[in-house]
C-alpha atoms as a PDB file:
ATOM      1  CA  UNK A   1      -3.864   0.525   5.221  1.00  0.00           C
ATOM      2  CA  UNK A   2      -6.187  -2.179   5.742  1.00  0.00           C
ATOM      3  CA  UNK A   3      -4.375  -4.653   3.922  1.00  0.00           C
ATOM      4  CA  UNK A   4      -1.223  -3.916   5.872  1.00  0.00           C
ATOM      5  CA  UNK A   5      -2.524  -4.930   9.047  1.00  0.00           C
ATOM      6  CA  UNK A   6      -3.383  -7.878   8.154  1.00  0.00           C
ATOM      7  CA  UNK A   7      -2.136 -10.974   9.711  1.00  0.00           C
ATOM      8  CA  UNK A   8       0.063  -8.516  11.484  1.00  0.00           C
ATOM      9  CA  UNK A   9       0.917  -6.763  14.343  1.00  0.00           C
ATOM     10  CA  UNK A  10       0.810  -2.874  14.753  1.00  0.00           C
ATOM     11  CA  UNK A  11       1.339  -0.332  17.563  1.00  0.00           C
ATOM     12  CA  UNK A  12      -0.518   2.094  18.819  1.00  0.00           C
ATOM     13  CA  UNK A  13       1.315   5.262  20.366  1.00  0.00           C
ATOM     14  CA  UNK A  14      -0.592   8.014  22.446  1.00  0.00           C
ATOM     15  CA  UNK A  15       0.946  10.787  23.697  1.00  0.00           C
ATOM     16  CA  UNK A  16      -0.527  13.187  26.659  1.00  0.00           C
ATOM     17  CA  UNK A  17       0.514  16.476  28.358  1.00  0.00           C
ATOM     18  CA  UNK A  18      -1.255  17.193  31.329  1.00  0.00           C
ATOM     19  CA  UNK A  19      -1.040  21.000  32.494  1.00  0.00           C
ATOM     20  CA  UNK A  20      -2.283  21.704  35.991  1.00  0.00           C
ATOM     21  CA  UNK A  21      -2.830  25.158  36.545  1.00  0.00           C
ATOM     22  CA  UNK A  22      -4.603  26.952  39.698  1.00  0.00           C
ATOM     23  CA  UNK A  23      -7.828  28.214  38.717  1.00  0.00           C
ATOM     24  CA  UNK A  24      -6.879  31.787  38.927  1.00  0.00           C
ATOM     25  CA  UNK A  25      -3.341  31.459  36.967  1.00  0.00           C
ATOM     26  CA  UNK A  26      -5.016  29.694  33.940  1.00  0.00           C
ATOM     27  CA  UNK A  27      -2.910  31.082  30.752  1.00  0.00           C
ATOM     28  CA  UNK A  28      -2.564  29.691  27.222  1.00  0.00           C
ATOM     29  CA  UNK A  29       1.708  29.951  27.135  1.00  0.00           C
ATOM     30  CA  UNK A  30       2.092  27.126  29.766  1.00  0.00           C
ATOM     31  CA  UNK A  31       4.247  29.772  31.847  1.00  0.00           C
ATOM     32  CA  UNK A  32       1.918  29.774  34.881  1.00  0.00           C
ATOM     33  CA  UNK A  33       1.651  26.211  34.791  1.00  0.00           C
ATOM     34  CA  UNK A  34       2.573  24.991  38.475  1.00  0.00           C
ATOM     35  CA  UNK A  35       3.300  21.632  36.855  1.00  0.00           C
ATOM     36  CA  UNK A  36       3.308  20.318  33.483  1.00  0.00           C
ATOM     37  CA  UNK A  37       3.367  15.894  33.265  1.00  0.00           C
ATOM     38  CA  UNK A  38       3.741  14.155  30.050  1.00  0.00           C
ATOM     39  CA  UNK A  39       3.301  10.305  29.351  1.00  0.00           C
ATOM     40  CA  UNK A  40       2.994   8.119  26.414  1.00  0.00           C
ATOM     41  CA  UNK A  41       1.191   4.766  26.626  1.00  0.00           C
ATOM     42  CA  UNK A  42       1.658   1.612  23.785  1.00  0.00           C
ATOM     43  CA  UNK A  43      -1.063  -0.944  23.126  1.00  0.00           C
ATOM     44  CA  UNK A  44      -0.132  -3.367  20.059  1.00  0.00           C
ATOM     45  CA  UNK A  45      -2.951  -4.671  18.250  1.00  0.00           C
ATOM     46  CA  UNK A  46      -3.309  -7.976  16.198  1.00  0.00           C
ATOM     47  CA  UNK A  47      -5.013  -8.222  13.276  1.00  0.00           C
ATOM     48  CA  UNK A  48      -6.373 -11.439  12.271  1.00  0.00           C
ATOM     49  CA  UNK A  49      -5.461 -12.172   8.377  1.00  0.00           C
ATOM     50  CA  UNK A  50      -8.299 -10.718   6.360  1.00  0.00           C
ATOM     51  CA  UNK A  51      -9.471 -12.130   3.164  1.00  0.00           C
ATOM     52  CA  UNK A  52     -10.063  -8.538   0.324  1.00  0.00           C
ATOM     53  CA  UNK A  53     -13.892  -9.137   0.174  1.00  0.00           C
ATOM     54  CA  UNK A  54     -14.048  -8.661   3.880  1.00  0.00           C
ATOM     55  CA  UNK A  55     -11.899  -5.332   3.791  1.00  0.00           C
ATOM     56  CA  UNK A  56     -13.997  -4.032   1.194  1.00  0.00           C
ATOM     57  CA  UNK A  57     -17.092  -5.319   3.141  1.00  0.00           C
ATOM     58  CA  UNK A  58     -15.541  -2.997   6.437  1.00  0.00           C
ATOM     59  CA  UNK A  59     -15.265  -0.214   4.063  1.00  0.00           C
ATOM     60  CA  UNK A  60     -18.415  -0.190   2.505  1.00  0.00           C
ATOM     61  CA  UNK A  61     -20.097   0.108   6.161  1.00  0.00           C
ATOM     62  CA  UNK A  62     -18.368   3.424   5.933  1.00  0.00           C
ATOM     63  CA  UNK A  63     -16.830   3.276   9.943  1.00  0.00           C
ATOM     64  CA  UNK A  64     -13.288   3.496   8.647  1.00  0.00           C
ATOM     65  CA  UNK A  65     -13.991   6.906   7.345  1.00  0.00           C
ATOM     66  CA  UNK A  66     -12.347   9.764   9.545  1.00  0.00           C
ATOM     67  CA  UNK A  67     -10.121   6.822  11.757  1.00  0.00           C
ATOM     68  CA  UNK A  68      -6.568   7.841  12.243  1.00  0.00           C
ATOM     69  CA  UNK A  69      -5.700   4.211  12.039  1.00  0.00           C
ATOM     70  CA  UNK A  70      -8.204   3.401   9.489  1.00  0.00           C
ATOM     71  CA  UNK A  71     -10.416   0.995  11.990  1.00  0.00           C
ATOM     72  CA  UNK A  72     -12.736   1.601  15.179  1.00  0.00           C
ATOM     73  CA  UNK A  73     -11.929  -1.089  17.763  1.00  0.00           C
ATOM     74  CA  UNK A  74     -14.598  -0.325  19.203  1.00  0.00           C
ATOM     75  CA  UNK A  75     -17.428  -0.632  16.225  1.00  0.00           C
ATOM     76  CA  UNK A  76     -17.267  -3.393  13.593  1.00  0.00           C
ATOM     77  CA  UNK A  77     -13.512  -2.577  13.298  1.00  0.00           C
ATOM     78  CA  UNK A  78     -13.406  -4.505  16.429  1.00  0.00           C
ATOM     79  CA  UNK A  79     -14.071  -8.019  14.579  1.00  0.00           C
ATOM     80  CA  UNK A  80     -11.002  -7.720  12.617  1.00  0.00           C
ATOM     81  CA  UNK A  81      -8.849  -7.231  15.492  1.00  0.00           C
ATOM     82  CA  UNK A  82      -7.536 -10.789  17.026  1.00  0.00           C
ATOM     83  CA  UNK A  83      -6.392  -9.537  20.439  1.00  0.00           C
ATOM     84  CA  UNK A  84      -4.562  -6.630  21.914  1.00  0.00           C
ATOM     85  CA  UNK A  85      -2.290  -6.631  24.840  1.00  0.00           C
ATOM     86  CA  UNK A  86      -2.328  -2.800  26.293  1.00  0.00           C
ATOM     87  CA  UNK A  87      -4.926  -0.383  27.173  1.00  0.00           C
ATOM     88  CA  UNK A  88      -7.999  -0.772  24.925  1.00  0.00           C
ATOM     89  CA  UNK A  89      -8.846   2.830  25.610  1.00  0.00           C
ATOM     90  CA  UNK A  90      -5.285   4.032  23.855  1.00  0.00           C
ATOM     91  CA  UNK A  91      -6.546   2.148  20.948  1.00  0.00           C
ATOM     92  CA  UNK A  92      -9.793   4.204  20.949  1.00  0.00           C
ATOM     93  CA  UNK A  93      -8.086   7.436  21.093  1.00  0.00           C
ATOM     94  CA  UNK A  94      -7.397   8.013  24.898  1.00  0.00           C
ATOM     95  CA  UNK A  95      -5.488   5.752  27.402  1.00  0.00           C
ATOM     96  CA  UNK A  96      -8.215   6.690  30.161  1.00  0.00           C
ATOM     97  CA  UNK A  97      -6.213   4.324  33.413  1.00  0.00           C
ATOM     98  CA  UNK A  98      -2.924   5.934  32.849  1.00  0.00           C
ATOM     99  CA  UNK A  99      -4.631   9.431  32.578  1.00  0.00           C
ATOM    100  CA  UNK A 100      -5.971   8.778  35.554  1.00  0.00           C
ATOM    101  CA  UNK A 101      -3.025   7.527  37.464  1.00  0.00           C
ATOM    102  CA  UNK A 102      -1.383  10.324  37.017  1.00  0.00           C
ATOM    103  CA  UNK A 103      -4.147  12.654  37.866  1.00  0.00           C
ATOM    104  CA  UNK A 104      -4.706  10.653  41.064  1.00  0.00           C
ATOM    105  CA  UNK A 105      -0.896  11.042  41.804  1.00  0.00           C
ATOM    106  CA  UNK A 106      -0.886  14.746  41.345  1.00  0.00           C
ATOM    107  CA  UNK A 107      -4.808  15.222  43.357  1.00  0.00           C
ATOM    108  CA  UNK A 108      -3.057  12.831  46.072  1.00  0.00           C
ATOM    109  CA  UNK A 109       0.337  15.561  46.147  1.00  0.00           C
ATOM    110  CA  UNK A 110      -1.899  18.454  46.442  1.00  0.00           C
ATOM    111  CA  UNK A 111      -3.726  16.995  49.570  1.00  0.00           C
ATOM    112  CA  UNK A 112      -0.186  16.361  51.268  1.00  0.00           C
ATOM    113  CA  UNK A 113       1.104  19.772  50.881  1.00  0.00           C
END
């Protein structure tokens, strides 16, 4: 996988369904749900071109182990990656400001009405 990103550009997709419930209509079949908001957020990551003794190197420290994309940005991973132009949070697993965008938007709705 490793090998494929290099020298190259990849995208990172993260998709998130946020269910707001009231605290006494919590149920697990989403039909009490007074509103359900889904988003998706897209970061695209550059890899600078890597030489096969410094993959190997990265996967002898073991950190690629377990990563969906085969890399953690946010370890040692992070020194292969040349820039990215998105949210580096989506990249790590979570795309935290748009998350909370929406939950501001929503905490901001309930005030109002």
């Amino acid at each position: 996988m490793l090998t494929r990103f290099s020298g190259r550009t990849q995208t990172v997709y993260t998709g998130v369904c946020i269910i707001y419930n009231q605290a006494d209509n919590c149920s697990t079949d989403n039909k009490g749900a007074d509103q359900i908001n889904t988003f998706h957020d897209a970061t695209d990551v550059t890899f600078s071109t890597m030489t096969s003794d410094v993959i190997q190197g990265y996967i002898d420290t073991g950190e690629p182990m377990g990563k969906a994309g085969g890399y953690g940005i946010q370890g040692i991973g992070g020194s292969l990656v040349e820039s990215i132009h998105g949210d580096y949070y989506n990249v790590m697993g979570f795309p935290l400001n748009h998350f909370c965008r929406h939950l501001q938007e929503y905490l901001q709705n309930q005030t109002i009405a």
